[in-house]
C-alpha atoms as a PDB file:
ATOM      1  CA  UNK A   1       0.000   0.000   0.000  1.00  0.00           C
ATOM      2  CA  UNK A   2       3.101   2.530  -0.307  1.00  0.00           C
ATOM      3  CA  UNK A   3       3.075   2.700  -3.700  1.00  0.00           C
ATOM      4  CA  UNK A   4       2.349   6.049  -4.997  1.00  0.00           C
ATOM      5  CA  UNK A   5       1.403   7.507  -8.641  1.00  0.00           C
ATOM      6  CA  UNK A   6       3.701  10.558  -9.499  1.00  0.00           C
ATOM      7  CA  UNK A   7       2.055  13.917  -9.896  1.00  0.00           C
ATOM      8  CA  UNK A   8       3.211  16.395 -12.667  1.00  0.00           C
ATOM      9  CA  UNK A   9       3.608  19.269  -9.810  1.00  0.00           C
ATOM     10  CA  UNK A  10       6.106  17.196  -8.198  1.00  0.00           C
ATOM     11  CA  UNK A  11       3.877  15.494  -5.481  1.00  0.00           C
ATOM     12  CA  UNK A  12       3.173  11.699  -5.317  1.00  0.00           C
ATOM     13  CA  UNK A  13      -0.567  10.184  -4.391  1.00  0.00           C
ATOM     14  CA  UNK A  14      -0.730   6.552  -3.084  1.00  0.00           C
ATOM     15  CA  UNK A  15      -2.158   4.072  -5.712  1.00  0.00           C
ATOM     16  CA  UNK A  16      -4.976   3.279  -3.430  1.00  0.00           C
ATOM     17  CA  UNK A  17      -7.428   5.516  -1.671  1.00  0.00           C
ATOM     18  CA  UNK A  18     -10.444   5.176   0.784  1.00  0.00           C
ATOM     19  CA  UNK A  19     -13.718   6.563  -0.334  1.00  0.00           C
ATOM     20  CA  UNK A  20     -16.035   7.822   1.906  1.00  0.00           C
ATOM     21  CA  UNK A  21     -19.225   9.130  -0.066  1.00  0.00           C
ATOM     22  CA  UNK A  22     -22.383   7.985   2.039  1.00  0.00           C
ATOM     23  CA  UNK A  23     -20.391   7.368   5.018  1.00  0.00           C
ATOM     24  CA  UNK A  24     -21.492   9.593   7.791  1.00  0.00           C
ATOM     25  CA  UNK A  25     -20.818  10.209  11.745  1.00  0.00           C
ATOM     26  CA  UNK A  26     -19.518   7.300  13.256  1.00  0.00           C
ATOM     27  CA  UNK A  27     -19.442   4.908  10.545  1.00  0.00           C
ATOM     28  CA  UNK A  28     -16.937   7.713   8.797  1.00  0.00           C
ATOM     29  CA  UNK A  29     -14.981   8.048  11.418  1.00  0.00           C
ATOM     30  CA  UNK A  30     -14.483   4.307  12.235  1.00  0.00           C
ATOM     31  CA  UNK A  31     -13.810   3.367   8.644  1.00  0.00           C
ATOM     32  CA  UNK A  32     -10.934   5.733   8.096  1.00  0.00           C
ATOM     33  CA  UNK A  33      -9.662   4.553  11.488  1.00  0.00           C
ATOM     34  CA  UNK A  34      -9.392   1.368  10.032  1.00  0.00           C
ATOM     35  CA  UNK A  35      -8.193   1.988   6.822  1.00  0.00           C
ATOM     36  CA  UNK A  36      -5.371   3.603   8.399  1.00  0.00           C
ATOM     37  CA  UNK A  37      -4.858   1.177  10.987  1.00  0.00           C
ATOM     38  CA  UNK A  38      -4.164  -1.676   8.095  1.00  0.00           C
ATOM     39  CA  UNK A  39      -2.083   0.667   6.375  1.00  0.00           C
ATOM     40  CA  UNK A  40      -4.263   2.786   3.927  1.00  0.00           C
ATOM     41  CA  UNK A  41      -1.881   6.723   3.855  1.00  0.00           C
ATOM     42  CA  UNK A  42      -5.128   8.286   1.313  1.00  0.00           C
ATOM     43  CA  UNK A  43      -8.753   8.634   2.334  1.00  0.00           C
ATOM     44  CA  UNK A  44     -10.897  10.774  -0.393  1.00  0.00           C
ATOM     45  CA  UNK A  45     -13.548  13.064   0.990  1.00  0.00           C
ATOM     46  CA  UNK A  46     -15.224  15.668  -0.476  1.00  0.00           C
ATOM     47  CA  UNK A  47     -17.525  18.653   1.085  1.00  0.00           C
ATOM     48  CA  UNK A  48     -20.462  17.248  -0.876  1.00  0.00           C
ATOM     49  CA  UNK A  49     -20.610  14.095   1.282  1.00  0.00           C
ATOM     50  CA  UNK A  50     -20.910  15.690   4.529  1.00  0.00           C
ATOM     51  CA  UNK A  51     -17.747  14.454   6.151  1.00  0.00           C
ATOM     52  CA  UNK A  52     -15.542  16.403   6.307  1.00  0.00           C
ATOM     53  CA  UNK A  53     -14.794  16.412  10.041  1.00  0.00           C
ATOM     54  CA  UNK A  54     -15.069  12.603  10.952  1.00  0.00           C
ATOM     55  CA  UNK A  55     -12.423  11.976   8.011  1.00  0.00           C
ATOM     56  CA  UNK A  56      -9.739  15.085   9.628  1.00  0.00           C
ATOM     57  CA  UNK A  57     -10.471  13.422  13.553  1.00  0.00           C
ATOM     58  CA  UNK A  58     -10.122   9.939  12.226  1.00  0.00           C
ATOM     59  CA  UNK A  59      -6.710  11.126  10.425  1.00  0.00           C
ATOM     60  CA  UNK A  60      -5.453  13.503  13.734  1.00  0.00           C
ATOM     61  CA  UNK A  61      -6.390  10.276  15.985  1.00  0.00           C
ATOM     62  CA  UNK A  62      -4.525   7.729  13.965  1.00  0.00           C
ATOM     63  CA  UNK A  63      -1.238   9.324  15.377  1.00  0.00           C
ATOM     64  CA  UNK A  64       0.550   9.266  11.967  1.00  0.00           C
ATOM     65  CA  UNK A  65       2.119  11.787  10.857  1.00  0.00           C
ATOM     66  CA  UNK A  66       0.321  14.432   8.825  1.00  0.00           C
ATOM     67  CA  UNK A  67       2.772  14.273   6.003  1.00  0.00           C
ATOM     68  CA  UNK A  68       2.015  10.738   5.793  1.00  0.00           C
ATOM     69  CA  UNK A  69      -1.512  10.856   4.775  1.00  0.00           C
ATOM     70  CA  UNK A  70      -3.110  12.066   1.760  1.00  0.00           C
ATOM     71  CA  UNK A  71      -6.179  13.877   2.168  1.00  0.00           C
ATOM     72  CA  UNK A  72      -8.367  14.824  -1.144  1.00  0.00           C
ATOM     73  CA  UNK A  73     -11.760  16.885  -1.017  1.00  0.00           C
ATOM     74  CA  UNK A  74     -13.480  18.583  -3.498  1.00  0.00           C
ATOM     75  CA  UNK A  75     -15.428  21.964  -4.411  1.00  0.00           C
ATOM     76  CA  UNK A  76     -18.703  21.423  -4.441  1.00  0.00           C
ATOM     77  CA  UNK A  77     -21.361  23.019  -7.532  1.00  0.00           C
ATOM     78  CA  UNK A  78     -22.867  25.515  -5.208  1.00  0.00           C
ATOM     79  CA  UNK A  79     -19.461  26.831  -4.598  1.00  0.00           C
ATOM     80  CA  UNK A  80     -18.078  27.127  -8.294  1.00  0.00           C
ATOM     81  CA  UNK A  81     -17.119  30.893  -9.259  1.00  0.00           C
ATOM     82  CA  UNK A  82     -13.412  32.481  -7.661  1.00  0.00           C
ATOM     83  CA  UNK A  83     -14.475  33.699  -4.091  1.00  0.00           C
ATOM     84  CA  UNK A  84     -17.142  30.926  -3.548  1.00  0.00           C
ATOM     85  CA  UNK A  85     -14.610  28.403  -4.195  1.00  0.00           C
ATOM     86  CA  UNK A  86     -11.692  30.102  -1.839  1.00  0.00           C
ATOM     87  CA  UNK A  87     -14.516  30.417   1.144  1.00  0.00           C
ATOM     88  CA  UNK A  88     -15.136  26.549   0.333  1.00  0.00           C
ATOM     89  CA  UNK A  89     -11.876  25.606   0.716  1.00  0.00           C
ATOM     90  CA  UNK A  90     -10.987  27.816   3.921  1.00  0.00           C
ATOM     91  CA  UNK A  91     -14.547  25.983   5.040  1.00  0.00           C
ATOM     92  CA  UNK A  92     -13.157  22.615   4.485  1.00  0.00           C
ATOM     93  CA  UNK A  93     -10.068  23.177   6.129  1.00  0.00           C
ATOM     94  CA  UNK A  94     -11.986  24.017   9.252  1.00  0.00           C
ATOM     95  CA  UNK A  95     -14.280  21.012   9.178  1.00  0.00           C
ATOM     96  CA  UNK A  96     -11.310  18.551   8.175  1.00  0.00           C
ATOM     97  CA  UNK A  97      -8.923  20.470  11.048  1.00  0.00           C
ATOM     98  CA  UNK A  98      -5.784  19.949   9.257  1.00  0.00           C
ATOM     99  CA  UNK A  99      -2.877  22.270   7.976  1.00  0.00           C
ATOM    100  CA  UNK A 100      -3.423  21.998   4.418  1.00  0.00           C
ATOM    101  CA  UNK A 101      -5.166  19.448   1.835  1.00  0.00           C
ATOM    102  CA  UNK A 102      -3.160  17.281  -0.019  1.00  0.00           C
ATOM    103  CA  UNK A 103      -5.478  17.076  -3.438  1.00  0.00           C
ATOM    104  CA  UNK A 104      -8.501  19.603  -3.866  1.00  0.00           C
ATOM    105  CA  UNK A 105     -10.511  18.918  -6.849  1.00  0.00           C
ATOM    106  CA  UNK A 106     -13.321  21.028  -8.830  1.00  0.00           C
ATOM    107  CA  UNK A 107     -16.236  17.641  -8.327  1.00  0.00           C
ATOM    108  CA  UNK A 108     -17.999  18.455 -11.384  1.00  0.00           C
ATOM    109  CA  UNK A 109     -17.635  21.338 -14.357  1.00  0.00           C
ATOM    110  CA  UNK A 110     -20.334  23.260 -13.664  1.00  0.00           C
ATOM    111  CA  UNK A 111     -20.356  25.540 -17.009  1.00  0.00           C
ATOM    112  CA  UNK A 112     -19.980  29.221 -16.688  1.00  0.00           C
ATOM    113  CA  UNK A 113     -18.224  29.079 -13.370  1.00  0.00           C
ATOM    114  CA  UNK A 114     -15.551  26.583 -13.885  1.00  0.00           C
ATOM    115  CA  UNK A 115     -12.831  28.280 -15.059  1.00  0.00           C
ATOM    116  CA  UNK A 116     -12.895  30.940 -12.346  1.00  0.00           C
ATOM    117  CA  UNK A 117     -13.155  27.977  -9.936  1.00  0.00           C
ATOM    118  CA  UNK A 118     -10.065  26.756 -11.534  1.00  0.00           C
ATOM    119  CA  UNK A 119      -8.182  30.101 -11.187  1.00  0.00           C
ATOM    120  CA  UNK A 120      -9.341  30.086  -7.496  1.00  0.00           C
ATOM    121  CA  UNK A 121      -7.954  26.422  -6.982  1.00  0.00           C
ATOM    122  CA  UNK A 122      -4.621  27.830  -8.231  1.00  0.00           C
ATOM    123  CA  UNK A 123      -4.227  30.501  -6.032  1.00  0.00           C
ATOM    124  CA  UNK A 124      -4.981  28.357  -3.442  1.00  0.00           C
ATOM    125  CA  UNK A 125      -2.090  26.358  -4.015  1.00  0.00           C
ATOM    126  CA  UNK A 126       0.106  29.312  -4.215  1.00  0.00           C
ATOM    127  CA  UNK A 127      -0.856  30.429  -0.898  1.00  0.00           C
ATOM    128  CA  UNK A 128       0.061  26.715   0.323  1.00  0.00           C
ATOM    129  CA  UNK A 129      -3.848  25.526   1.197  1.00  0.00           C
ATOM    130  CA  UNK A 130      -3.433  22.814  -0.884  1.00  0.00           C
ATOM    131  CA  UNK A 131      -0.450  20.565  -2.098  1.00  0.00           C
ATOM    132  CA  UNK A 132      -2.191  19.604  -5.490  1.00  0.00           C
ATOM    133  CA  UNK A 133      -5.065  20.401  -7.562  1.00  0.00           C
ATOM    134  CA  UNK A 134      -7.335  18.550 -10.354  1.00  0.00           C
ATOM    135  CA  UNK A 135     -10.252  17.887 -11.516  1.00  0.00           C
ATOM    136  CA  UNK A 136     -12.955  15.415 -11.280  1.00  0.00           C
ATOM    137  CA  UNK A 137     -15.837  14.041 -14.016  1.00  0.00           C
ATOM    138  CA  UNK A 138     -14.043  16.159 -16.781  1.00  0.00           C
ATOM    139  CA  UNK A 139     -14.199  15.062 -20.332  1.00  0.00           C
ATOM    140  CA  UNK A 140     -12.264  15.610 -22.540  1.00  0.00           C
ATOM    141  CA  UNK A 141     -14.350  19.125 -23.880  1.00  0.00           C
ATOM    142  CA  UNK A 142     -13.659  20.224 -20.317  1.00  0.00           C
ATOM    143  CA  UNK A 143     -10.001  19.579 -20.826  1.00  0.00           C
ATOM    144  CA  UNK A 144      -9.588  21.425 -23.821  1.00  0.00           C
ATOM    145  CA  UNK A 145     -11.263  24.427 -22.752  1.00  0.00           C
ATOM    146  CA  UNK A 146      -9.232  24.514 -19.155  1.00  0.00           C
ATOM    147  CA  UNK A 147      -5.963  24.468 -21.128  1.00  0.00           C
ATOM    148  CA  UNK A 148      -7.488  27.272 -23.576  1.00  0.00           C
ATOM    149  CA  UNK A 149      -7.877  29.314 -20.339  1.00  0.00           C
ATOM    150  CA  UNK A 150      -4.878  27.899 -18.223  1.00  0.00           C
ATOM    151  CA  UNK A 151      -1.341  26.817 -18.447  1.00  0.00           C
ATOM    152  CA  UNK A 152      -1.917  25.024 -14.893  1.00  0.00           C
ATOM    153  CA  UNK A 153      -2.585  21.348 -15.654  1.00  0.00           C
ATOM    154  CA  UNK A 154      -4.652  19.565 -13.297  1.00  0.00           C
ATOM    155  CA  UNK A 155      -2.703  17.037 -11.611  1.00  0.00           C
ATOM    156  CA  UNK A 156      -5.380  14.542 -11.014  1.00  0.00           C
ATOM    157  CA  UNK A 157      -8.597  14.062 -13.193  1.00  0.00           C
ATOM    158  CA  UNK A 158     -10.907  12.074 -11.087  1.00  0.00           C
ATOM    159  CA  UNK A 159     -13.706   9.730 -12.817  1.00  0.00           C
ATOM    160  CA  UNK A 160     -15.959   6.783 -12.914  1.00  0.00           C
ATOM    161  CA  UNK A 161     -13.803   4.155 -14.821  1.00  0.00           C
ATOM    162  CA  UNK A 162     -14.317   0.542 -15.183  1.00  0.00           C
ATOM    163  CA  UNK A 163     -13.302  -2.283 -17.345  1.00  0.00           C
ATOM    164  CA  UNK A 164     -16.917  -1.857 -17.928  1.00  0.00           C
ATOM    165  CA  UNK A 165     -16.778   1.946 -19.420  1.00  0.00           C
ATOM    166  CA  UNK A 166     -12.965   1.589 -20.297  1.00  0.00           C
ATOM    167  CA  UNK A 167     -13.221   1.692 -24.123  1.00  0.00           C
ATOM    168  CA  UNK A 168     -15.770   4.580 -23.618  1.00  0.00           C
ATOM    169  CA  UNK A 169     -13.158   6.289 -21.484  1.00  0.00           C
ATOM    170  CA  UNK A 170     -10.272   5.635 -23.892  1.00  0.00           C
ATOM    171  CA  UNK A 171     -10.056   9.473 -25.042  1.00  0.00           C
ATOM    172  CA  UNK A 172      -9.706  11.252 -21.754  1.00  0.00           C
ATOM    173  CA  UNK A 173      -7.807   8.253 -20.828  1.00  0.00           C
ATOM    174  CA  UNK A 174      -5.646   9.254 -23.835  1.00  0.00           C
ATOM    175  CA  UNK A 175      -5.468  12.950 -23.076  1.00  0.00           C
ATOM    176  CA  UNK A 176      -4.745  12.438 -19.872  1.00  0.00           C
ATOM    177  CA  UNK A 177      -1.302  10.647 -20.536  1.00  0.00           C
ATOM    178  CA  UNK A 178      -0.701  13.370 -23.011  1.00  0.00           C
ATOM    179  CA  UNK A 179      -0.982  16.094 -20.718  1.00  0.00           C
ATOM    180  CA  UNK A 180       0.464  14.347 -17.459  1.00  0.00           C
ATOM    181  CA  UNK A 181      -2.445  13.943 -15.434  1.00  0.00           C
ATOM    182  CA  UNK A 182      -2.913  11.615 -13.363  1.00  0.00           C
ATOM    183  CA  UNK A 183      -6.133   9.126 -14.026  1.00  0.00           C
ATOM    184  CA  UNK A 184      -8.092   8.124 -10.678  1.00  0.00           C
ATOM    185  CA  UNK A 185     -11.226   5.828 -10.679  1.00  0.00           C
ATOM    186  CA  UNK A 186     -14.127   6.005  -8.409  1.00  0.00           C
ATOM    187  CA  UNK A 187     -16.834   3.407  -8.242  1.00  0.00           C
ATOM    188  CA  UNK A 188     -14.335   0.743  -9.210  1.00  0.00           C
ATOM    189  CA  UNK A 189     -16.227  -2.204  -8.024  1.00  0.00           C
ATOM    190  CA  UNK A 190     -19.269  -0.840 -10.221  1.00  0.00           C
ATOM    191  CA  UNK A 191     -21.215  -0.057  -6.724  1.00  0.00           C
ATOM    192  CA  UNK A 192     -21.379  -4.074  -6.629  1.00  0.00           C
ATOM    193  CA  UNK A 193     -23.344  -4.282 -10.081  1.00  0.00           C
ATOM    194  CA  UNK A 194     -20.679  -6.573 -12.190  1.00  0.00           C
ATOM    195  CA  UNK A 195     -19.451  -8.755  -9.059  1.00  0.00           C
ATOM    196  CA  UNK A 196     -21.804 -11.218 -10.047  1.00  0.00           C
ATOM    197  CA  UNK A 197     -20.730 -11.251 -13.723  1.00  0.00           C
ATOM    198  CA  UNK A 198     -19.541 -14.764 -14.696  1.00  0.00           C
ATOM    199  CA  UNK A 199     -16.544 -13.746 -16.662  1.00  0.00           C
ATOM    200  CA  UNK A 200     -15.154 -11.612 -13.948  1.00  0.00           C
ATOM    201  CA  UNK A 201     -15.531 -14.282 -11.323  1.00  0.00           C
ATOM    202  CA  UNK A 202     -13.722 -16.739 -13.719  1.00  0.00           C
ATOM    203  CA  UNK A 203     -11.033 -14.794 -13.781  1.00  0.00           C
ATOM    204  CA  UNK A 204     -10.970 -14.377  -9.932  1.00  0.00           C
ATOM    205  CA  UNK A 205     -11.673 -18.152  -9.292  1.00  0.00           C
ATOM    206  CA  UNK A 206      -8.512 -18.598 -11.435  1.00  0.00           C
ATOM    207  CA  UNK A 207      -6.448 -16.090  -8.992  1.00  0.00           C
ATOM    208  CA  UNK A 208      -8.001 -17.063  -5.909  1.00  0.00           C
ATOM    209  CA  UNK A 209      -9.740 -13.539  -5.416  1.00  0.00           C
ATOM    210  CA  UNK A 210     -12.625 -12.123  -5.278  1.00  0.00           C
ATOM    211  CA  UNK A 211     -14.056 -10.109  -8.392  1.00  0.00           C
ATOM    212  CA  UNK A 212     -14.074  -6.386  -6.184  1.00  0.00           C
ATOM    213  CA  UNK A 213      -9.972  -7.616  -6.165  1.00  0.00           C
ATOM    214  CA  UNK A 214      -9.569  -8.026  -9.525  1.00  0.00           C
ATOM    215  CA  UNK A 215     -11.485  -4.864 -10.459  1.00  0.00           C
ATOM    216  CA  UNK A 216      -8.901  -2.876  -8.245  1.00  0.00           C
ATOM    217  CA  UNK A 217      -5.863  -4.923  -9.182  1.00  0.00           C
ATOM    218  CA  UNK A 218      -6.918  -3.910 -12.924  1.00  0.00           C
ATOM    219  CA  UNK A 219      -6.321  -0.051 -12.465  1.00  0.00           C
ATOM    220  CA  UNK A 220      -3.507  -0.575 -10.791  1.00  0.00           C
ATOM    221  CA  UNK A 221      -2.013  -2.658 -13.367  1.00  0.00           C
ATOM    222  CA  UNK A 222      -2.717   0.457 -15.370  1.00  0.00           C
ATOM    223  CA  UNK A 223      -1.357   2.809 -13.393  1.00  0.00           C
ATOM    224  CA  UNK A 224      -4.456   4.214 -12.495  1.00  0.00           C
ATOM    225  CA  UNK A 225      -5.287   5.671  -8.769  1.00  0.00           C
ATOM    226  CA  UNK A 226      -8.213   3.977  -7.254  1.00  0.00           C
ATOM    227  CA  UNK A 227     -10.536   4.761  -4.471  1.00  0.00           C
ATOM    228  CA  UNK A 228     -12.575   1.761  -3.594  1.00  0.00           C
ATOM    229  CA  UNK A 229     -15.469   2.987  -1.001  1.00  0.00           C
ATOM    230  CA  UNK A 230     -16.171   0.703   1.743  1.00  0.00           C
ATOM    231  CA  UNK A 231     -16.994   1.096   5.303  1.00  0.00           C
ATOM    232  CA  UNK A 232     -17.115  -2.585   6.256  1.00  0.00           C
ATOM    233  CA  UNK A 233     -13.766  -3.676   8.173  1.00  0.00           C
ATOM    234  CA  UNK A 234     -13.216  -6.678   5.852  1.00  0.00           C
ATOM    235  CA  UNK A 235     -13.983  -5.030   2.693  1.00  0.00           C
ATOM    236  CA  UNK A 236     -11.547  -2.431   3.379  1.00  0.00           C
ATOM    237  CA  UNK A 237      -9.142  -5.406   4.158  1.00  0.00           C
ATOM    238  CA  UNK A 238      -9.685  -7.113   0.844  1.00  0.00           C
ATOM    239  CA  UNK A 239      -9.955  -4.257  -1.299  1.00  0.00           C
ATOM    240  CA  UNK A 240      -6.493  -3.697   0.272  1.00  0.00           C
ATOM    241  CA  UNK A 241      -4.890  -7.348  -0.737  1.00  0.00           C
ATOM    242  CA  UNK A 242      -4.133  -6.290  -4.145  1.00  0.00           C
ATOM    243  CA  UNK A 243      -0.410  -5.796  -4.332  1.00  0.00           C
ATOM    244  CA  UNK A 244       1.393  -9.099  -4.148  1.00  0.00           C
ATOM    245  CA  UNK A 245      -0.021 -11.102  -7.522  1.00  0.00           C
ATOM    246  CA  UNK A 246      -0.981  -9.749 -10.691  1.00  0.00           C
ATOM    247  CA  UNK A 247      -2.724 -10.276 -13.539  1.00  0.00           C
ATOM    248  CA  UNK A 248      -1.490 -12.092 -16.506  1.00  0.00           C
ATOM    249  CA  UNK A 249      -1.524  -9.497 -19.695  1.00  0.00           C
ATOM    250  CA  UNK A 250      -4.157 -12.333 -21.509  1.00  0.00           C
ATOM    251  CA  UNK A 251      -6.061 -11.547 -18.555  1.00  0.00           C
ATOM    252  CA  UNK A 252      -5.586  -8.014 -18.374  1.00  0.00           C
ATOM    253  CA  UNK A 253      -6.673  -7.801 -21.743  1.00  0.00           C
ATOM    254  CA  UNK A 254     -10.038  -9.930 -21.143  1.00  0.00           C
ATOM    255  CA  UNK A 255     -10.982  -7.235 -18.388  1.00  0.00           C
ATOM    256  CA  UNK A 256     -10.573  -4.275 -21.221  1.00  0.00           C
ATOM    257  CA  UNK A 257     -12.653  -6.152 -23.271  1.00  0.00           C
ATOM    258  CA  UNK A 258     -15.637  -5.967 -20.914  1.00  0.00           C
ATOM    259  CA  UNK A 259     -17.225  -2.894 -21.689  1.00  0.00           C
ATOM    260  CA  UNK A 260     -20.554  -1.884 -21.937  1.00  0.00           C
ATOM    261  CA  UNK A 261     -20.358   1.847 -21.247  1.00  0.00           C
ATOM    262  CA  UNK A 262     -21.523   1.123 -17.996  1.00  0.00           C
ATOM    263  CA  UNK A 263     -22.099   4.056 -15.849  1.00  0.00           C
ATOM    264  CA  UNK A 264     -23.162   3.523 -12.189  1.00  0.00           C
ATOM    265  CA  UNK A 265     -22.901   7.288 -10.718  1.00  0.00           C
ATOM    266  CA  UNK A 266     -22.840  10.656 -12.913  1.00  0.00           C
ATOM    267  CA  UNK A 267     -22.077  10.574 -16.481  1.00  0.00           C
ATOM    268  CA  UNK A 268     -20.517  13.514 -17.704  1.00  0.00           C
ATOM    269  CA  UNK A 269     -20.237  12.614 -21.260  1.00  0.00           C
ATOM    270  CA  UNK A 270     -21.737  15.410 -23.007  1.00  0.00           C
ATOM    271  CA  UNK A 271     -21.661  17.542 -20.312  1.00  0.00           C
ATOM    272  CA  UNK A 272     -21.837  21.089 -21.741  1.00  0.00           C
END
């Protein structure tokens, strides 16, 4: 669980991340404990999700040290535009309780506001807020018109990806290894939708694993960063036991093969 994805800003981000959308209170709190505990060092929260401050206690109480663990949250929509988004961040610095974040991200490209947003996440790295900054659910439309506007790259672009949307992710996928960025996938288990699918748990039953364990070893045979949500102690234990076999490239190649442009959160293709 050390290994880490270079950033193009210089920074690093560990391969695998805890998610924490619909976690809240104590189930939060006690999830990123335990993440830690087995040796997770990157929990993603963002303000949308409501928790904030379970995911900054959890982090302070783990008695690591801050420079340790990577900490990613996110501007929400109601806080695109260039002073909304500063207030948000100073806001999620208070409810998280730490020093600085180690990721922010603009969650979604709201049009019209965006690229003030961005301009507000970059002076917010120059004041030393925040280590890093990307993007999340951008396209590859959004991409063009950010570097029209910007000669900041994001250093993270943050979407749903999949062997099941892969091919239908191929062009951002593409663009972002042009420009540098760094690819992270949310819902990589497919919310539990494919786990049943009988070619992925063929390909598990030949590995020994479970299918949520080859969905994650997948991105990070492709150097993706992933972010596996979980707040059940032996989920967060198996979604962990990913780094000491791999898949064989035949294999590798069967799981790129699955899609079917599945989308199990937000779809931003054709997002204006």
């Amino acid at each position: 669980m050390t290994v880490t994805v270079p950033l193009n800003d210089g920074n690093a981000i560990p391969t695998l991340g805890l998610g924490v959308y619909q976690a809240h209170g104590r189930e939060a709190y006690d999830a990123v404990r335990h993440a830690l505990d087995v040796g997770y060092r990157h929990v993603d929260t963002a303000a949308m999700y409501g928790n904030e401050e379970q995911v900054g206690e959890a982090v302070r109480d783990s008695g690591l040290p801050r420079e340790e663990v990577f900490v990613t949250t996110k501007v929400w929509n109601d806080d695109h535009g260039y002073e909304r988004a500063i207030r948000a961040c100073e806001v999620s610095l208070r409810r998280l309780a730490l020093d600085h974040i180690d990721l922010y991200l603009v969650h979604w490209p709201v049009p019209g506001l965006r690229l003030d947003t961005w301009r507000a996440l970059v002076d917010l790295r120059a004041r030393g807020l925040v280590r890093s900054i990307g993007v999340s659910n951008y396209m590859v439309d959004h991409l063009d018109e950010l570097a029209g506007a910007s000669d900041v790259v994001p250093a993270v672009n943050q979407f749903e990806l999949t062997p099941y949307n892969f091919q239908a992710r191929r062009d951002v996928i593409a663009r972002c290894v042009d420009d540098g960025i760094a690819v992270e996938g949310y819902s990589p288990v497919t919310r539990g939708r494919r786990l049943g699918d009988p070619s992925l748990r063929a390909i598990a039953d030949a590995y020994d694993r479970t299918p949520a364990q080859v969905l994650i070893r997948w991105h990070v045979q492709h150097g993706f960063v992933v972010i596996p949500k979980s707040t059940n102690p032996g989920r967060i234990e198996e979604n962990a036991d990913v780094f000491d076999w791999e898949l064989s490239e035949e294999d590798l190649a069967r799981l790129d093969g699955f899609d079917e442009d599945l989308a199990v959160s937000w779809d931003p293709t054709g997002a204006p």
